[in-house]
C-alpha atoms as a PDB file:
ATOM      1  CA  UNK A   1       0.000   0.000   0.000  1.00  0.00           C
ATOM      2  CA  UNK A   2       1.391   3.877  -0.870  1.00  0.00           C
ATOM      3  CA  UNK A   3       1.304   6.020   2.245  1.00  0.00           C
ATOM      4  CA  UNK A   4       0.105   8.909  -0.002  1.00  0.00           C
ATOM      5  CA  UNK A   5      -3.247   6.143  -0.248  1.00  0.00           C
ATOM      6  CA  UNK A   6      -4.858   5.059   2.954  1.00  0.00           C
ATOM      7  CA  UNK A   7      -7.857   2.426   1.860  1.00  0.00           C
ATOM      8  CA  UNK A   8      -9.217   1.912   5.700  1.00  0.00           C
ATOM      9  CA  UNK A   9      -9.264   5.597   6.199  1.00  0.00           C
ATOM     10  CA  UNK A  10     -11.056   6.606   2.172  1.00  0.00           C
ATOM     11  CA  UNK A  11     -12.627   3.605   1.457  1.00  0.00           C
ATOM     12  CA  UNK A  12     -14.050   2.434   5.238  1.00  0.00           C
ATOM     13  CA  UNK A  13     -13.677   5.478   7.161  1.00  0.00           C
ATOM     14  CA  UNK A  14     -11.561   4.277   9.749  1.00  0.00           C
ATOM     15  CA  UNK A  15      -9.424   6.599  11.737  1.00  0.00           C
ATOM     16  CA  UNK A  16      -5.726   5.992  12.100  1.00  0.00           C
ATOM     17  CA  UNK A  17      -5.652   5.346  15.706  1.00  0.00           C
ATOM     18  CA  UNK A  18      -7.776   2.387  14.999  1.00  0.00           C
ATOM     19  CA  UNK A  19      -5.517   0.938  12.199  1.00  0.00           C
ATOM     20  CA  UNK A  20      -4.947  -1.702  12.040  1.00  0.00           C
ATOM     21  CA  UNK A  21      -7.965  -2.596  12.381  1.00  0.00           C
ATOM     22  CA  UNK A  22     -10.034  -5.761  13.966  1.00  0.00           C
ATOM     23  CA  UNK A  23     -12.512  -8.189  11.981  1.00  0.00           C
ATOM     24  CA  UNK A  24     -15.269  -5.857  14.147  1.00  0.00           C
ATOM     25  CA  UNK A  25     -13.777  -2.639  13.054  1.00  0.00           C
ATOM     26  CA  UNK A  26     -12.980  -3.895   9.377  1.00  0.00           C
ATOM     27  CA  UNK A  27     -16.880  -4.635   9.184  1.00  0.00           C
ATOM     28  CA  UNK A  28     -18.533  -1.902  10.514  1.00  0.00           C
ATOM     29  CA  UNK A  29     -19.927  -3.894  13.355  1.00  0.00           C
ATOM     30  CA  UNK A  30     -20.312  -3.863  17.171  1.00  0.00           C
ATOM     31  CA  UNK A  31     -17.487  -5.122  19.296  1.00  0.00           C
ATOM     32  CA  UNK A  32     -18.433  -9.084  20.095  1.00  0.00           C
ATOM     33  CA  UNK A  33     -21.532  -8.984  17.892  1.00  0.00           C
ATOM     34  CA  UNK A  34     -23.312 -12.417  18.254  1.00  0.00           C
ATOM     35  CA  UNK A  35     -25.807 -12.435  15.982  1.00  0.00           C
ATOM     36  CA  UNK A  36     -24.369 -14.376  12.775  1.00  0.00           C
ATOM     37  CA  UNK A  37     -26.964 -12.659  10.531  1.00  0.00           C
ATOM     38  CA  UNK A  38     -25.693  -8.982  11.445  1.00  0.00           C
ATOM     39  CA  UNK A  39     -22.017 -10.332  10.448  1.00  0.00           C
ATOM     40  CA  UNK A  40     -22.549 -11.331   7.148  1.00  0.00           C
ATOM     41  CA  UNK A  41     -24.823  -8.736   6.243  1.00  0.00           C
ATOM     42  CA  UNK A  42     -22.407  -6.417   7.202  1.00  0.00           C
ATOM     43  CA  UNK A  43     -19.474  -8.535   5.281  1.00  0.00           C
ATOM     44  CA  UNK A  44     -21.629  -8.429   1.907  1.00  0.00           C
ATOM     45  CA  UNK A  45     -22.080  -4.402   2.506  1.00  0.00           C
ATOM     46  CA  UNK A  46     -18.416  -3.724   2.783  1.00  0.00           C
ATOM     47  CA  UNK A  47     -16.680  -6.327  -0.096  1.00  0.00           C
ATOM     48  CA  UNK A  48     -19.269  -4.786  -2.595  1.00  0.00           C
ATOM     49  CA  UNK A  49     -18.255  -0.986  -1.524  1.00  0.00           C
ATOM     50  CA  UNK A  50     -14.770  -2.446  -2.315  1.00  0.00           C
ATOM     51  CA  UNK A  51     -15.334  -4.371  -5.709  1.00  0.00           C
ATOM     52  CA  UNK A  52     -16.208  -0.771  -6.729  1.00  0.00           C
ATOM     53  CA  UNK A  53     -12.697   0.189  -6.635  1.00  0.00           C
ATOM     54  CA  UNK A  54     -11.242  -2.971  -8.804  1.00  0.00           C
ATOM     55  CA  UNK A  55     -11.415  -1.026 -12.020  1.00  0.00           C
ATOM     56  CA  UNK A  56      -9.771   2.007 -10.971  1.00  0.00           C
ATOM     57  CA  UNK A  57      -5.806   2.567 -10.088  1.00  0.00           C
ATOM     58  CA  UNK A  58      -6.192   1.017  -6.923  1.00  0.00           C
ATOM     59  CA  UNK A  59      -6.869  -2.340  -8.098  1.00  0.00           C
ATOM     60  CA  UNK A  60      -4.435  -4.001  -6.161  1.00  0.00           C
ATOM     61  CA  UNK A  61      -5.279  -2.683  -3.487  1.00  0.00           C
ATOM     62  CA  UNK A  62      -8.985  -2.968  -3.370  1.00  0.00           C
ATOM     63  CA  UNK A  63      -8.224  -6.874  -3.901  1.00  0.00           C
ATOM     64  CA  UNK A  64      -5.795  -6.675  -0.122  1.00  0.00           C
ATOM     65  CA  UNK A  65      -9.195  -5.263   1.401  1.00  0.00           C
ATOM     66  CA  UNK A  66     -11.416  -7.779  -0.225  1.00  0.00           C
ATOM     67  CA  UNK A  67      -9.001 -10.596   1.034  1.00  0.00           C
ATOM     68  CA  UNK A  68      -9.217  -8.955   4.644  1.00  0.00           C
ATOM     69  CA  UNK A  69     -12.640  -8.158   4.554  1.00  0.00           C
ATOM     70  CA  UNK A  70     -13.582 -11.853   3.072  1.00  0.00           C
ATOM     71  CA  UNK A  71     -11.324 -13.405   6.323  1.00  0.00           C
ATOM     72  CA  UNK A  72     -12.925 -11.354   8.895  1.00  0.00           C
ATOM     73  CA  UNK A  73     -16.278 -12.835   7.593  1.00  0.00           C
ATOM     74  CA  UNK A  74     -15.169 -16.290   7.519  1.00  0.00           C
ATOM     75  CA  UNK A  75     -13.661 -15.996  11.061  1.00  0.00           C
ATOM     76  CA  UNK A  76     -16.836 -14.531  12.684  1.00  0.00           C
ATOM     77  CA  UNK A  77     -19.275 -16.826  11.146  1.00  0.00           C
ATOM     78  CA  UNK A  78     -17.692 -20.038  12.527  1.00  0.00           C
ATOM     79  CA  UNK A  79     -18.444 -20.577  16.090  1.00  0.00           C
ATOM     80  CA  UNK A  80     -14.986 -22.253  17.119  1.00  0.00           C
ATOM     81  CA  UNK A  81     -13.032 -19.489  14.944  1.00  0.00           C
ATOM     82  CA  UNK A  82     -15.069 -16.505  16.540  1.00  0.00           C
ATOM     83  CA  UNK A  83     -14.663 -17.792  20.026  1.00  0.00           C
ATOM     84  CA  UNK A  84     -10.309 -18.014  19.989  1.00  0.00           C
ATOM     85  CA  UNK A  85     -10.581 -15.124  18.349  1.00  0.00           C
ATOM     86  CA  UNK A  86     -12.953 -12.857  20.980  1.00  0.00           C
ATOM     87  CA  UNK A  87     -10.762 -14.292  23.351  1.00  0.00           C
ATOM     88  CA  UNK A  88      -7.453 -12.836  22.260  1.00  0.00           C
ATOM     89  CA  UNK A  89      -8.991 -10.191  21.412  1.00  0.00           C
ATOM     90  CA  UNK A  90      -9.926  -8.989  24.636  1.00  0.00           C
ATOM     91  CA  UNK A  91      -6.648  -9.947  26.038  1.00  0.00           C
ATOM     92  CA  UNK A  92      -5.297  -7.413  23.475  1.00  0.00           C
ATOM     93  CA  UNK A  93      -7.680  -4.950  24.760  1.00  0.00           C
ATOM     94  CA  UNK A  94      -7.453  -5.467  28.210  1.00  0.00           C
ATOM     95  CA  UNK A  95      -4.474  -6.797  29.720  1.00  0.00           C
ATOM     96  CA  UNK A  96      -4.689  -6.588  32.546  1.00  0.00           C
ATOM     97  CA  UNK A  97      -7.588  -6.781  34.291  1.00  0.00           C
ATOM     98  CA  UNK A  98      -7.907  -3.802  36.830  1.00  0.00           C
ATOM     99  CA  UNK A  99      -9.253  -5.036  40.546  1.00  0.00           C
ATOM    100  CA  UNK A 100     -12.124  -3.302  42.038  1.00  0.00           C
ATOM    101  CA  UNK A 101     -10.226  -4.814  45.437  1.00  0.00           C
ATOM    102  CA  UNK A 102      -7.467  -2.630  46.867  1.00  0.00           C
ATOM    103  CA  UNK A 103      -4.103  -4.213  47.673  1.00  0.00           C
ATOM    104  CA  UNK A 104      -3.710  -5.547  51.107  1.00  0.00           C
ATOM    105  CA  UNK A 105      -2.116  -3.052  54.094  1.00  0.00           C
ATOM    106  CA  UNK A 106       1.449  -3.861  54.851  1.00  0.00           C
ATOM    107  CA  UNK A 107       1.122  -4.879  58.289  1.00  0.00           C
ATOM    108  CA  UNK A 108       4.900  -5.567  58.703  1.00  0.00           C
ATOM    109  CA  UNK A 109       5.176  -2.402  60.378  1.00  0.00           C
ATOM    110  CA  UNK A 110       2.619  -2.569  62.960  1.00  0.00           C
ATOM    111  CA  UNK A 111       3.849  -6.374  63.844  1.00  0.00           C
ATOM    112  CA  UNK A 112       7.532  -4.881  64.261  1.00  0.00           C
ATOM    113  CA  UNK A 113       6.443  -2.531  66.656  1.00  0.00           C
ATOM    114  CA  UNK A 114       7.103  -3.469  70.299  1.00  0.00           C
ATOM    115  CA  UNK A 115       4.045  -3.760  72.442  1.00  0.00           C
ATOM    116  CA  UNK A 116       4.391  -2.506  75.923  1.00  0.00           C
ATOM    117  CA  UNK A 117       3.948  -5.312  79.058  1.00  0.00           C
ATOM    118  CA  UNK A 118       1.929  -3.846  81.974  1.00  0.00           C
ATOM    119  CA  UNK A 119       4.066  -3.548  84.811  1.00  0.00           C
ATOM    120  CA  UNK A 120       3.122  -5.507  87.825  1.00  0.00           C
ATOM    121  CA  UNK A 121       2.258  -3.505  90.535  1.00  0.00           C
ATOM    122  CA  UNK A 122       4.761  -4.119  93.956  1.00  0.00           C
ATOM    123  CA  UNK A 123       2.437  -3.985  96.750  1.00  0.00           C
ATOM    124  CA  UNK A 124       3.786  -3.462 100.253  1.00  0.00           C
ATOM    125  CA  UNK A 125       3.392  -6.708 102.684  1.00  0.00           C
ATOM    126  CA  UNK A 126       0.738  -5.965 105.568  1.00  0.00           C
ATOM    127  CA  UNK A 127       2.348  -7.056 108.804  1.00  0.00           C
ATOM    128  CA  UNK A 128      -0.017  -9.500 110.726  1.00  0.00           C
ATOM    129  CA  UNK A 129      -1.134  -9.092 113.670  1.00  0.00           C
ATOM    130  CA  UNK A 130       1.026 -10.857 116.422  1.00  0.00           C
ATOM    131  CA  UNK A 131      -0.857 -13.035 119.105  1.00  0.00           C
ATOM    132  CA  UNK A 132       0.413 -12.663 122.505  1.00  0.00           C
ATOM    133  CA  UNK A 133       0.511 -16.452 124.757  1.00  0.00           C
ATOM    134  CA  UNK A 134      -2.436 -16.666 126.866  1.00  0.00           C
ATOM    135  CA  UNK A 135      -1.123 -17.208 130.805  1.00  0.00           C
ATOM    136  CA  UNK A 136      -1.699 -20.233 131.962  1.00  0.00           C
ATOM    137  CA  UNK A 137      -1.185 -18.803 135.314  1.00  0.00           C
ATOM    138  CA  UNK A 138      -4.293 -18.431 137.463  1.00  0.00           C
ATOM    139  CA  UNK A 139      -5.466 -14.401 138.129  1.00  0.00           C
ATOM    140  CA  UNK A 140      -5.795 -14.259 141.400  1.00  0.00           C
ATOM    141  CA  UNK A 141      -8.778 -13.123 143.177  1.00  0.00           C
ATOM    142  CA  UNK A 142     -10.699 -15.484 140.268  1.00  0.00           C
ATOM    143  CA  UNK A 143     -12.584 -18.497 141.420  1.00  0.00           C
ATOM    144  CA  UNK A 144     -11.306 -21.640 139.414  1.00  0.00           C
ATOM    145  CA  UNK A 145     -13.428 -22.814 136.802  1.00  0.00           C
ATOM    146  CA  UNK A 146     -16.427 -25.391 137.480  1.00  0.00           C
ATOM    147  CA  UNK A 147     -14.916 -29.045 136.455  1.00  0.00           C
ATOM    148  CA  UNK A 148     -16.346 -30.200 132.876  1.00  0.00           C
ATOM    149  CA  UNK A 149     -18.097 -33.404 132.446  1.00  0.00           C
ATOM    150  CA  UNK A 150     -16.851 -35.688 130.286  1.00  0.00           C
ATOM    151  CA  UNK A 151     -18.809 -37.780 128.008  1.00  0.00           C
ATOM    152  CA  UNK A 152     -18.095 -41.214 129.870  1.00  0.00           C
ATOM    153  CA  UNK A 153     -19.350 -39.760 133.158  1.00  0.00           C
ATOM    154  CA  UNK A 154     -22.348 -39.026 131.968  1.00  0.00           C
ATOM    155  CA  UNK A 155     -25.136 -42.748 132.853  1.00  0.00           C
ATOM    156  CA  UNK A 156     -26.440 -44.057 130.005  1.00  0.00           C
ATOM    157  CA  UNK A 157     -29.922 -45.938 130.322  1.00  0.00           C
ATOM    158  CA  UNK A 158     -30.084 -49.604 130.140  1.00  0.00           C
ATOM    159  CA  UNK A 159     -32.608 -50.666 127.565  1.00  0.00           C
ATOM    160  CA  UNK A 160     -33.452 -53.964 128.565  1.00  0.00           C
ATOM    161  CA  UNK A 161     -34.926 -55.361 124.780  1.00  0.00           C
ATOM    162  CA  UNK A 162     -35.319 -58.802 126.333  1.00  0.00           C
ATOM    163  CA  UNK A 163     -37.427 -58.669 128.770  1.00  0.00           C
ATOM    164  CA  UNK A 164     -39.610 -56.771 126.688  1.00  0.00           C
ATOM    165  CA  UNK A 165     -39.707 -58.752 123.771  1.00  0.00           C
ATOM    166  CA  UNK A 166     -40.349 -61.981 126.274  1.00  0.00           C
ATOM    167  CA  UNK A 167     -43.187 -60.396 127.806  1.00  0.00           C
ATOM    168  CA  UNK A 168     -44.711 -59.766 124.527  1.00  0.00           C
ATOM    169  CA  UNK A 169     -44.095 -63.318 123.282  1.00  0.00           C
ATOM    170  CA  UNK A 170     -45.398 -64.585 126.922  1.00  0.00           C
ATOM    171  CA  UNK A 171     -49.509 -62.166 125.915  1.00  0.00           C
ATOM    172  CA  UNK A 172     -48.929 -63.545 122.316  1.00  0.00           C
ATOM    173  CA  UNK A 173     -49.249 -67.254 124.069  1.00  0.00           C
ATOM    174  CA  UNK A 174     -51.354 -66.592 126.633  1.00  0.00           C
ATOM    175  CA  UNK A 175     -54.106 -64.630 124.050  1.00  0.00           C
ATOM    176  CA  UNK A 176     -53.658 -68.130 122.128  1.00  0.00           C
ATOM    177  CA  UNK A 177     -53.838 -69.879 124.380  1.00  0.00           C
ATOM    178  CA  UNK A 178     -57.697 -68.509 125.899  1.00  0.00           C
ATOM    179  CA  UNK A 179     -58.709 -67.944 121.786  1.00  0.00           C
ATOM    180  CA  UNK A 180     -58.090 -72.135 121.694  1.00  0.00           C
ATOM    181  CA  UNK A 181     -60.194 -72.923 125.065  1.00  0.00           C
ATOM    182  CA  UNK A 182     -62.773 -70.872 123.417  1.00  0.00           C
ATOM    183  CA  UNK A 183     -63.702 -72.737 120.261  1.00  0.00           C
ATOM    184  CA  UNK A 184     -63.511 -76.146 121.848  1.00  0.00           C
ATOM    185  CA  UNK A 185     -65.763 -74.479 124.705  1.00  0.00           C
ATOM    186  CA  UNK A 186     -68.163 -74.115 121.327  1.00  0.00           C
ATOM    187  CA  UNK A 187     -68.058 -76.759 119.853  1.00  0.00           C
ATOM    188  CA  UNK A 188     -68.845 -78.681 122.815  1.00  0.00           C
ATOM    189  CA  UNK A 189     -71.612 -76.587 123.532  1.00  0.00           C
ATOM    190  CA  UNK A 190     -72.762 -76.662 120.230  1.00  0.00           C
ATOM    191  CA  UNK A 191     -72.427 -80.813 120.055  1.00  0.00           C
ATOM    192  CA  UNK A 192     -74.701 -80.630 123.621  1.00  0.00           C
ATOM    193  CA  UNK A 193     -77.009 -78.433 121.926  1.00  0.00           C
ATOM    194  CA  UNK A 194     -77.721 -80.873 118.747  1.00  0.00           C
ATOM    195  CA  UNK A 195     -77.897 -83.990 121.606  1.00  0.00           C
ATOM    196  CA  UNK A 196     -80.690 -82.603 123.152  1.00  0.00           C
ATOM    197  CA  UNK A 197     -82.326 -81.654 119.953  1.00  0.00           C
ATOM    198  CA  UNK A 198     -82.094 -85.018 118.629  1.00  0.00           C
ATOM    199  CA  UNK A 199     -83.262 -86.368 122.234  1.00  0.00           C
ATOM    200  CA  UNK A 200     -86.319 -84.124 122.137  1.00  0.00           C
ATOM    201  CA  UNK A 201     -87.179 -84.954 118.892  1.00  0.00           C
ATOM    202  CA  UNK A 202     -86.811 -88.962 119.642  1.00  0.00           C
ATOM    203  CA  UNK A 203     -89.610 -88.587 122.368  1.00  0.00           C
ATOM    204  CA  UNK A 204     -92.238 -86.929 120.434  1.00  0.00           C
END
């Protein structure tokens, strides 16, 4: 191509800052379009504004931009093509991602810093109180104290259990013993009774 002769700038209208220029840019389309349609409408549009230009003195030149123009169309139209291309594509346009996340604080400076120890407060010992020995000398003019009684002086009561539970036993057989004499006191008096039924009854 002459440099007197810019095609993309005459022929396309694209500026110089966007030369060279993408398969969007060389198109006319939107950055990323999608819509498969769109693309080759937009590819028929600009190779027929080019053919224009075969007859003229820029022949050869009009045949580089059909050439681009006819790759860029092929590219975007496949779906595998399109897809490696987007993607270094947008590495080309950005980077390097910026981070909405600011860097991290150096904290090496607040962990090198010494941190003060509280200082343990000396308190003064408190003297105790000394206890004097209690005399064991007698005051005189004091009577002497009453004598204590001891535990073991003290009588305990005798329980006697035994003769207790013997005299119970001795009622429980003597209440038996009266309960027995009274039922064969009945039953003899009830065997007299029926004799002297049976006798009555014999004489009349």
């Amino acid at each position: 191509m002459s440099e007197e002769f810019n095609p993309y700038r005459v022929w396309l209208g694209i500026p110089l800052d966007e030369q060279p220029p993408n398969h969007y840019r060389l198109l006319g389309l939107a950055l990323f379009e999608q819509d498969p349609v769109v693309i080759e409408n937009a590819a028929d549009r600009q190779m027929a504004h080019v053919r224009t230009f075969q007859s003229g003195p820029n022949a050869t030149i009009s045949q580089q931009i059909l050439n681009e123009l006819s790759e860029a169309r092929l590219c975007l139209l496949k779906t595998d093509t399109k897809e490696s291309y987007d993607a270094q594509l947008q590495i080309q346009i950005d980077p390097e991602p910026v981070s909405d996340n600011p860097p991290p604080e150096d904290l090496s400076a607040y962990s090198a810093a010494p941190v003060a120890q509280p200082v343990a407060e000396h308190s003064a010992p408190i003297a105790e109180p000394v206890q004097q020995p209690v005399s064991q000398t007698p005051i005189p003019g004091t009577p002497p104290p009453p004598p204590t009684a001891t535990v073991n002086s003290i009588p305990k009561p005798t329980i006697r259990t035994r003769s207790r539970r013997s005299a119970v036993s001795g009622r429980h057989q003597s209440n038996s013993g009266i309960g027995i004499l009274l039922i064969f006191s009945l039953i003899f008096g009830v065997a007299a009774l029926l004799i002297v039924l049976l006798f009555l009854m014999e004489k009349s």
